[in-house]
PDB file of N, CA and C in Angstrom:
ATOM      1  N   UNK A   1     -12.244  11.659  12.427  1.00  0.00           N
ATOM      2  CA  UNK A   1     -11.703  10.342  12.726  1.00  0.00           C
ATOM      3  C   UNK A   1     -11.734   9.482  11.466  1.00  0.00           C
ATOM      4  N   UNK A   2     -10.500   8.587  11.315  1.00  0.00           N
ATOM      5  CA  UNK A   2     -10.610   7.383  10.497  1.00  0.00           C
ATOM      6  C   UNK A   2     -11.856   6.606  10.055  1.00  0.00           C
ATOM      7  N   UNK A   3     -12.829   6.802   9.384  1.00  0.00           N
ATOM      8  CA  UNK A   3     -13.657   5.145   9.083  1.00  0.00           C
ATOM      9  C   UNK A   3     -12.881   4.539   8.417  1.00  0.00           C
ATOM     10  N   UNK A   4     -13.817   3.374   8.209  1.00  0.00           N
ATOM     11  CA  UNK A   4     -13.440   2.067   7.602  1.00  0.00           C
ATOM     12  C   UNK A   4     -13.659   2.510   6.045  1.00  0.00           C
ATOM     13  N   UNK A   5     -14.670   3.707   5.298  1.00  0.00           N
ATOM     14  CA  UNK A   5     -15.216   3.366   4.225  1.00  0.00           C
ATOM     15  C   UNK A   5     -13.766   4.548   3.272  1.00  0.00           C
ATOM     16  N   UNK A   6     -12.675   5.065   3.930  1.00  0.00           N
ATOM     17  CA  UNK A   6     -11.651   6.052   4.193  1.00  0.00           C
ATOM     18  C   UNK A   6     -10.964   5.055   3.105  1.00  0.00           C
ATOM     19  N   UNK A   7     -10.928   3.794   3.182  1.00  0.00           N
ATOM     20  CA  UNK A   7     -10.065   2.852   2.916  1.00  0.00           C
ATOM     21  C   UNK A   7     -10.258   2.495   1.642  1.00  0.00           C
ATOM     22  N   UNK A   8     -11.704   3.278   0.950  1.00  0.00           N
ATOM     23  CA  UNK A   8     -11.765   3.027  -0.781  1.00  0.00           C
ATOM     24  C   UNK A   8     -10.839   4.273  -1.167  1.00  0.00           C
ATOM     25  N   UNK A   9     -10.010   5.250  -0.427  1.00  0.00           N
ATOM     26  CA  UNK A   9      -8.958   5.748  -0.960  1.00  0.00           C
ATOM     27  C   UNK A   9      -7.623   5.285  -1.556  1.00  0.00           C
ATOM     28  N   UNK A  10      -7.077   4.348  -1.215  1.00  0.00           N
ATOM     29  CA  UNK A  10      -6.459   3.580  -1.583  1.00  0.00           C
ATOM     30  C   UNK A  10      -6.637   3.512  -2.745  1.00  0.00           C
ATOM     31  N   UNK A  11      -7.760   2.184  -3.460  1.00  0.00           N
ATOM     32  CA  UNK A  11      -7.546   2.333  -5.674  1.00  0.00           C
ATOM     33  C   UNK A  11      -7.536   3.881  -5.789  1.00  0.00           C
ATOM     34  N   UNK A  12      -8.139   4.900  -5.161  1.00  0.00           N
ATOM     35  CA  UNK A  12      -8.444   6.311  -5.858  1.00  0.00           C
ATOM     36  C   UNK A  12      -6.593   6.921  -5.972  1.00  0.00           C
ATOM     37  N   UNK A  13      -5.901   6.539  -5.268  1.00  0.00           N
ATOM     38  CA  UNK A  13      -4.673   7.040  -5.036  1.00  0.00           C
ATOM     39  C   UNK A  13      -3.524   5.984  -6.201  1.00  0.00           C
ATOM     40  N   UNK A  14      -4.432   4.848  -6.401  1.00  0.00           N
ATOM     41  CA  UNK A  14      -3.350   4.019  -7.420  1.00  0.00           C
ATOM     42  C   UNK A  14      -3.695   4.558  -9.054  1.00  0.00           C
ATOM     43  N   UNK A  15      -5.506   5.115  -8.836  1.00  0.00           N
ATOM     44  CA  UNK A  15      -5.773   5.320 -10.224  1.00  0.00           C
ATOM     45  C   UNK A  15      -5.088   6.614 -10.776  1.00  0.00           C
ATOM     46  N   UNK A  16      -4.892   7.350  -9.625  1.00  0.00           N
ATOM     47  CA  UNK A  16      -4.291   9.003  -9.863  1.00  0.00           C
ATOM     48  C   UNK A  16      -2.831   8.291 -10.384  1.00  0.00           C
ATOM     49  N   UNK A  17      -2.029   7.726  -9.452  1.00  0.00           N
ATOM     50  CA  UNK A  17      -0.854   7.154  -9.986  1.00  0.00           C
ATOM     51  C   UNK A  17      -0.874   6.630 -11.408  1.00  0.00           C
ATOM     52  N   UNK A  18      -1.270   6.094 -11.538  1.00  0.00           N
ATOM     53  CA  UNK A  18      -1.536   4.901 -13.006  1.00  0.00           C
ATOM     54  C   UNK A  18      -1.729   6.449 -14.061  1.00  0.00           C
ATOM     55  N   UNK A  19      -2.086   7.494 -13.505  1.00  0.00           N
ATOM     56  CA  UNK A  19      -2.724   7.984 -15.051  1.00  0.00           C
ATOM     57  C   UNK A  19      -1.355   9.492 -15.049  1.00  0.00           C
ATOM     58  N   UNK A  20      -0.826   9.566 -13.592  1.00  0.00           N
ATOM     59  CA  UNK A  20       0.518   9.919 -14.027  1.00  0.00           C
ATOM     60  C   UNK A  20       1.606   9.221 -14.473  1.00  0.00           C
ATOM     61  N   UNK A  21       1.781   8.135 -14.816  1.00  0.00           N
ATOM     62  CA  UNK A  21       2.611   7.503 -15.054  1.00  0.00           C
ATOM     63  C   UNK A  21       2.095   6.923 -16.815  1.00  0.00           C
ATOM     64  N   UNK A  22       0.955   7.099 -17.175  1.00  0.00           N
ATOM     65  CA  UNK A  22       0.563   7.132 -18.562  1.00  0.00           C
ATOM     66  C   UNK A  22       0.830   8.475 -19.184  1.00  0.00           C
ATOM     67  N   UNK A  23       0.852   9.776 -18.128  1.00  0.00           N
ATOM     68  CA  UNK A  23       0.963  11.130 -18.567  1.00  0.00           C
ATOM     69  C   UNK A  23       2.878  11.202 -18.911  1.00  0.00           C
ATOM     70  N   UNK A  24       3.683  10.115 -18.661  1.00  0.00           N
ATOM     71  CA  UNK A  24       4.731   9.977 -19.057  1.00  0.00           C
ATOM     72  C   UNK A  24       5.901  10.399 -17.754  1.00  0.00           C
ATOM     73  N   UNK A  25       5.239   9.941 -16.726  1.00  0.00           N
ATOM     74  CA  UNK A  25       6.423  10.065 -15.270  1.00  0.00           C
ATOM     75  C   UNK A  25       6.815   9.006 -14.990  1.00  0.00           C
ATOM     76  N   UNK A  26       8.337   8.516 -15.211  1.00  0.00           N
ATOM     77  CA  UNK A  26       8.747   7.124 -14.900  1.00  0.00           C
ATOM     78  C   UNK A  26       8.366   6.984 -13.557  1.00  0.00           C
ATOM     79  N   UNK A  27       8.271   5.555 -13.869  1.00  0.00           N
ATOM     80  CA  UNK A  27       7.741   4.555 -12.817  1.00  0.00           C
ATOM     81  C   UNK A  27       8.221   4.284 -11.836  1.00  0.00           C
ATOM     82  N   UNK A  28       9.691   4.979 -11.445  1.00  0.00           N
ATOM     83  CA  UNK A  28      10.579   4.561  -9.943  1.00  0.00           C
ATOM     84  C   UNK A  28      10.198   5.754  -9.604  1.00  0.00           C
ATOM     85  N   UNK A  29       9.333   6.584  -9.483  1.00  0.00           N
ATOM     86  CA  UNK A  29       8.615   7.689  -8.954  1.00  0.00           C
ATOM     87  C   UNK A  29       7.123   7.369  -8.571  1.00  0.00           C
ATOM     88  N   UNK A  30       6.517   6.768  -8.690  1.00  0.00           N
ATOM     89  CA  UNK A  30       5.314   6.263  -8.198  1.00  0.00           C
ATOM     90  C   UNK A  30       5.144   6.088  -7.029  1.00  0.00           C
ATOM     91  N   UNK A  31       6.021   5.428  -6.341  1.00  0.00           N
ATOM     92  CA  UNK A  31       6.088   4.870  -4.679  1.00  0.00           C
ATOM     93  C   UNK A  31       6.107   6.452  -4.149  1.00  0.00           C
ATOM     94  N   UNK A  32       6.602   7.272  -4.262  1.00  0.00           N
ATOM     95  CA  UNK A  32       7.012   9.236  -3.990  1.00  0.00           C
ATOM     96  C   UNK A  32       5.262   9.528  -4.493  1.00  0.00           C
ATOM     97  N   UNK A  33       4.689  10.267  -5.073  1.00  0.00           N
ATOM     98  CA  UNK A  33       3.547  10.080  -5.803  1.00  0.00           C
ATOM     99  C   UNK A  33       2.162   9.430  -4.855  1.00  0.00           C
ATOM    100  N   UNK A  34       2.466   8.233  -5.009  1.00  0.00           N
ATOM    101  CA  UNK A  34       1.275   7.867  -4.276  1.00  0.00           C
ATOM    102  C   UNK A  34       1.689   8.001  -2.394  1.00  0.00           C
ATOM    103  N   UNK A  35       2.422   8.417  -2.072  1.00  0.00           N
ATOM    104  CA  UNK A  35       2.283   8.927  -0.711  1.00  0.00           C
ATOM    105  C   UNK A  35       2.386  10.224  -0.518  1.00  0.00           C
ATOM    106  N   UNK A  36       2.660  11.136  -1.121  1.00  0.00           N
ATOM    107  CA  UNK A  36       2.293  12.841  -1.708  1.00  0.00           C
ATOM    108  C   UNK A  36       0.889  12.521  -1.922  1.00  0.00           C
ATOM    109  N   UNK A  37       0.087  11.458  -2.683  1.00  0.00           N
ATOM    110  CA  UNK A  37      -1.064  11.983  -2.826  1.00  0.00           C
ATOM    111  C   UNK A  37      -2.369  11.201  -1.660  1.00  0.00           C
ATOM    112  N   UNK A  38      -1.682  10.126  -0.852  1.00  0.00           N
ATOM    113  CA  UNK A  38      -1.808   9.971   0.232  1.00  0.00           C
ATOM    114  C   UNK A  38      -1.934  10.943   1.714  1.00  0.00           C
ATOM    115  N   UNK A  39      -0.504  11.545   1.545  1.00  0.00           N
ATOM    116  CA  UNK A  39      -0.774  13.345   2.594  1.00  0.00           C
ATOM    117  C   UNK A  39      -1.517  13.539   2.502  1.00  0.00           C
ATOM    118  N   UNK A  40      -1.453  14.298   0.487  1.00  0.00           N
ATOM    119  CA  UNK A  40      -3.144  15.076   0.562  1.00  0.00           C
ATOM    120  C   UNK A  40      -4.549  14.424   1.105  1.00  0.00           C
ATOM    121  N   UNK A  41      -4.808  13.594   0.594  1.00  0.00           N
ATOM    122  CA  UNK A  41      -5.919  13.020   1.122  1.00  0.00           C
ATOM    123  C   UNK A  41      -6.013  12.653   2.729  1.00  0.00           C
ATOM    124  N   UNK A  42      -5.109  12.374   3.440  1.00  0.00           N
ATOM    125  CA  UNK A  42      -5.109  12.581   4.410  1.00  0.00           C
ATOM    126  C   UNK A  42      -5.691  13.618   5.262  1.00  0.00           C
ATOM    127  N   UNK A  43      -4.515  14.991   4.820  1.00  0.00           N
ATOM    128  CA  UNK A  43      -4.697  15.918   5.464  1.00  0.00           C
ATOM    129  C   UNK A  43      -5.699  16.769   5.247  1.00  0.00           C
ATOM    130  N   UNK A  44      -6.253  16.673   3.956  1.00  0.00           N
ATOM    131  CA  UNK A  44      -7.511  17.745   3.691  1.00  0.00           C
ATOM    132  C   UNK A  44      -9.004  16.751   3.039  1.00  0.00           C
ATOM    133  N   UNK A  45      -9.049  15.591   2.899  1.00  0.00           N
ATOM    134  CA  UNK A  45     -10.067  14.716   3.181  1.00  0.00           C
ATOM    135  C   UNK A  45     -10.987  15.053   4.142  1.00  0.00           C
ATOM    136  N   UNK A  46      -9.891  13.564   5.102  1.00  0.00           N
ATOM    137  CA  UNK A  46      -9.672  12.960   6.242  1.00  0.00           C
ATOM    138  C   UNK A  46     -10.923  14.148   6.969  1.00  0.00           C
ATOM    139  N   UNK A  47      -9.584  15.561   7.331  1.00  0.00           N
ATOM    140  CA  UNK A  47     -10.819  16.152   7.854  1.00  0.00           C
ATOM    141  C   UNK A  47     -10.198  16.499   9.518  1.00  0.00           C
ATOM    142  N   UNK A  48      -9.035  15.726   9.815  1.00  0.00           N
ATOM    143  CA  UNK A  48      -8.672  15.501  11.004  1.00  0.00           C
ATOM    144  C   UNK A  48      -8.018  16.675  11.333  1.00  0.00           C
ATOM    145  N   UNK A  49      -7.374  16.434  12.989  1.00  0.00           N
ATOM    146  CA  UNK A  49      -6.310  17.678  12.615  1.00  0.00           C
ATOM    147  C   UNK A  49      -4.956  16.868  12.126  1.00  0.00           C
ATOM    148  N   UNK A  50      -4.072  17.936  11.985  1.00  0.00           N
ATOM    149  CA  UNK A  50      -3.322  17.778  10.781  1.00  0.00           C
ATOM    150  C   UNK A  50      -2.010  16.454  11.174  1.00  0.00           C
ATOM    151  N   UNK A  51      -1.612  16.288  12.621  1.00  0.00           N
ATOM    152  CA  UNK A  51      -0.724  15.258  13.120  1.00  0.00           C
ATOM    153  C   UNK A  51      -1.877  14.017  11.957  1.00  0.00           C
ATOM    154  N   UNK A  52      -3.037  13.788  12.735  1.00  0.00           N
ATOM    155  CA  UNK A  52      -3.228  12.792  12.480  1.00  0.00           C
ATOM    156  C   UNK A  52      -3.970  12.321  11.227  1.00  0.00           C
ATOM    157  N   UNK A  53      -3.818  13.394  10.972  1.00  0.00           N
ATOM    158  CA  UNK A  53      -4.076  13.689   9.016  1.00  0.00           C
ATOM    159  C   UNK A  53      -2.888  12.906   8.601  1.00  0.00           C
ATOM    160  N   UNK A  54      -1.493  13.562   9.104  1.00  0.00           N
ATOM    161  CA  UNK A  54      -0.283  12.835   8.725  1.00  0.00           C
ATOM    162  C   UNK A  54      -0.167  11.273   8.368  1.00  0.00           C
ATOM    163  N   UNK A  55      -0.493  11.099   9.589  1.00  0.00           N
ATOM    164  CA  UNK A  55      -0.031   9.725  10.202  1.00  0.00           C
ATOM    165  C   UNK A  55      -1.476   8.740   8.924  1.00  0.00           C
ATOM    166  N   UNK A  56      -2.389   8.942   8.756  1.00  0.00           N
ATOM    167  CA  UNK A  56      -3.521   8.660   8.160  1.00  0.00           C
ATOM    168  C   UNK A  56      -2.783   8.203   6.483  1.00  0.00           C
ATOM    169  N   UNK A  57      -2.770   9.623   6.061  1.00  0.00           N
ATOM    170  CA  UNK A  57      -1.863  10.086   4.393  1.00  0.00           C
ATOM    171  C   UNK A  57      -1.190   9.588   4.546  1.00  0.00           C
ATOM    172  N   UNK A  58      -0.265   8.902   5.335  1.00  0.00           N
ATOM    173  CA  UNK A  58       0.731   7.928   5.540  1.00  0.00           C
ATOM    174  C   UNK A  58       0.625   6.395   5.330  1.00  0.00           C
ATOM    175  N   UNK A  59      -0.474   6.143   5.746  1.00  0.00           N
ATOM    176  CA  UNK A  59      -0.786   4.865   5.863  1.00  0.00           C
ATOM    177  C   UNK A  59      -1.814   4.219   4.662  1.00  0.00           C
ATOM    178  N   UNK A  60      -2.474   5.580   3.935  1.00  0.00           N
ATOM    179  CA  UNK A  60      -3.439   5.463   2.933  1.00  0.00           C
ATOM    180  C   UNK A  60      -2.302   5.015   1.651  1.00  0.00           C
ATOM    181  N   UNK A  61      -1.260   6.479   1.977  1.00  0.00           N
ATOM    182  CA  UNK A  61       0.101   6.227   0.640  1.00  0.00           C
ATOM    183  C   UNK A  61       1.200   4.912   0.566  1.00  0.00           C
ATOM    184  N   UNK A  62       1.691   4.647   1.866  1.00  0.00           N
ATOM    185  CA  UNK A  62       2.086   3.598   1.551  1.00  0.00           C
ATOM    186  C   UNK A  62       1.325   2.172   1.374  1.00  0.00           C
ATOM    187  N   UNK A  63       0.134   2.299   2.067  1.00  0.00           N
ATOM    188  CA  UNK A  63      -0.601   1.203   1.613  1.00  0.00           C
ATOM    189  C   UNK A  63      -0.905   0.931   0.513  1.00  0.00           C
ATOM    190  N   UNK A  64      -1.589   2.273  -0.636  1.00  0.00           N
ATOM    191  CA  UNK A  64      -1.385   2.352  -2.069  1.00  0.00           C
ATOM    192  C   UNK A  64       0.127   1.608  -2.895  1.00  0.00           C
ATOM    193  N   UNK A  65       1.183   2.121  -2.311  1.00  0.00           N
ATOM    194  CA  UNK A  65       2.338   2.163  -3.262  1.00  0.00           C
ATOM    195  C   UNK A  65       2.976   0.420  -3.021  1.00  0.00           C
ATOM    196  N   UNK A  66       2.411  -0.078  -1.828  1.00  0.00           N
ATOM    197  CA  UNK A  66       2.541  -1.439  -1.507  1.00  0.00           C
ATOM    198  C   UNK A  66       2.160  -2.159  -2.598  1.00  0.00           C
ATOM    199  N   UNK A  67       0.452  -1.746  -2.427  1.00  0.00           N
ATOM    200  CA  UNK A  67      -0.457  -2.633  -3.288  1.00  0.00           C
ATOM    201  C   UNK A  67      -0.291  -2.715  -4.917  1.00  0.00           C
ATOM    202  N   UNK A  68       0.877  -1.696  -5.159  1.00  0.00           N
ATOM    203  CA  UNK A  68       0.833  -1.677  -6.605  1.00  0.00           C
ATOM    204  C   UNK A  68       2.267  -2.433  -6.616  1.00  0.00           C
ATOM    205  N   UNK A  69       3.297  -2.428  -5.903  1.00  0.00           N
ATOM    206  CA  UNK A  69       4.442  -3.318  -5.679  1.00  0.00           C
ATOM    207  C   UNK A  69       3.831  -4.538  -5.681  1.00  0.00           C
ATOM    208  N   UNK A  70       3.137  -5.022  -5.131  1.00  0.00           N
ATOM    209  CA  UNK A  70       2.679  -6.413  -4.929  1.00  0.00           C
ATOM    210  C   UNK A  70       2.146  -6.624  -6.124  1.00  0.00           C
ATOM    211  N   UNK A  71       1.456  -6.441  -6.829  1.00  0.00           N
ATOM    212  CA  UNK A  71       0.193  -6.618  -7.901  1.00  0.00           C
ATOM    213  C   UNK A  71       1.231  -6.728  -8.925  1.00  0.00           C
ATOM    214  N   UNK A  72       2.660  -5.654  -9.410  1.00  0.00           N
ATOM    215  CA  UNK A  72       3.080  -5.394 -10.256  1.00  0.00           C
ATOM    216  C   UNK A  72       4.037  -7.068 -10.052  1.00  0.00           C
ATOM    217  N   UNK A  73       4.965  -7.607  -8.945  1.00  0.00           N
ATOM    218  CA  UNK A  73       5.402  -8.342  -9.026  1.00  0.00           C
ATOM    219  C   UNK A  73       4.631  -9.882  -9.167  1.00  0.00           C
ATOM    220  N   UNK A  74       3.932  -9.649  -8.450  1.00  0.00           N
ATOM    221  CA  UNK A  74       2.534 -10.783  -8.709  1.00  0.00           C
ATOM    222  C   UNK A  74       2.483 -11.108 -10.575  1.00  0.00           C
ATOM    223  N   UNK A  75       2.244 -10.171 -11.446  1.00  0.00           N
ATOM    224  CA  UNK A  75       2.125 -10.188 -12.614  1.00  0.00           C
ATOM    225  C   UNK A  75       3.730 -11.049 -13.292  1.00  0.00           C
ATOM    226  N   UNK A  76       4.549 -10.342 -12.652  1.00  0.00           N
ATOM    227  CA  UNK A  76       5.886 -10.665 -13.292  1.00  0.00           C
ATOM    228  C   UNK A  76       6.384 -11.833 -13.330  1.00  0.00           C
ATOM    229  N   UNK A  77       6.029 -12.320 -11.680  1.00  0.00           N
ATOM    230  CA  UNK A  77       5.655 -13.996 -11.505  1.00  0.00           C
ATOM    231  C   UNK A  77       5.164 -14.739 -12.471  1.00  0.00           C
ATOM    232  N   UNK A  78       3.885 -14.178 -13.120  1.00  0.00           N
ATOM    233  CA  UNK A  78       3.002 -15.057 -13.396  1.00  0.00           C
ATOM    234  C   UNK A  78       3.515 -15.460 -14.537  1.00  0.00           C
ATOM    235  N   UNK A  79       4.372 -14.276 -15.647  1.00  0.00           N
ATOM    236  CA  UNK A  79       4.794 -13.946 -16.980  1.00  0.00           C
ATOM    237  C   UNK A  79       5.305 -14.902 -16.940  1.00  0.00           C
ATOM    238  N   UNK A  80       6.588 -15.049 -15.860  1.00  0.00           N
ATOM    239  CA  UNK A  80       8.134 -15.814 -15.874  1.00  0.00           C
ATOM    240  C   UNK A  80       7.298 -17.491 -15.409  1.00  0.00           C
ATOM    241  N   UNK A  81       6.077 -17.762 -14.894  1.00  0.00           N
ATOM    242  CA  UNK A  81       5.795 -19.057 -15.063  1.00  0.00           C
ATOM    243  C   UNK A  81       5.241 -19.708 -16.182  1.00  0.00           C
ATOM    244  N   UNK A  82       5.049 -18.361 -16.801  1.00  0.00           N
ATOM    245  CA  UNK A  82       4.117 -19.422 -18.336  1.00  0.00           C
ATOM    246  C   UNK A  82       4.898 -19.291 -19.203  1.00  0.00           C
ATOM    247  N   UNK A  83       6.502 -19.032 -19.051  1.00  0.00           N
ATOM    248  CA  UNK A  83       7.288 -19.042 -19.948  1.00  0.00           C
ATOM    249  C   UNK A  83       7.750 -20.192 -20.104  1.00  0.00           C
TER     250      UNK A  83
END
């Protein structure tokens, strides 16, 4: 089953991202990436059976690929106000 402490997967899935995307994989591939590496963790973490492994890796990956959408535009904001 899901815990709550499941949910420090998330940075672990942005840091894997971040260091493929330094290993030289453009960046409109990241959002793909961090929910591939969401599955995984899901499905062979998690621990569950595998539906709800799915549904889990699902929610771990896009929650990841959100949080780096947000953070990344958050920044871009900030650039274009102190200009």
């Amino acid at each position: 089953m899901f815990e709550l402490y499941n949910i420090a997967i998330i940075p672990l899935v942005l840091g894997v991202v971040e260091l493929f995307k330094r290993g030289g994989m453009p960046v409109k591939y990241s959002p793909f990436v961090a929910v591939i590496l969401g599955l995984l963790f899901g499905i062979f973490y998690i621990g569950t059976d595998i539906k709800e492994g799915i549904i889990i890796g699902l929610m771990l990956g896009l929650s990841a690929s959100g949080l780096y959408s947000s953070s990344k535009n958050a920044m871009e904001q900030r650039k274009k106000d102190s200009s």
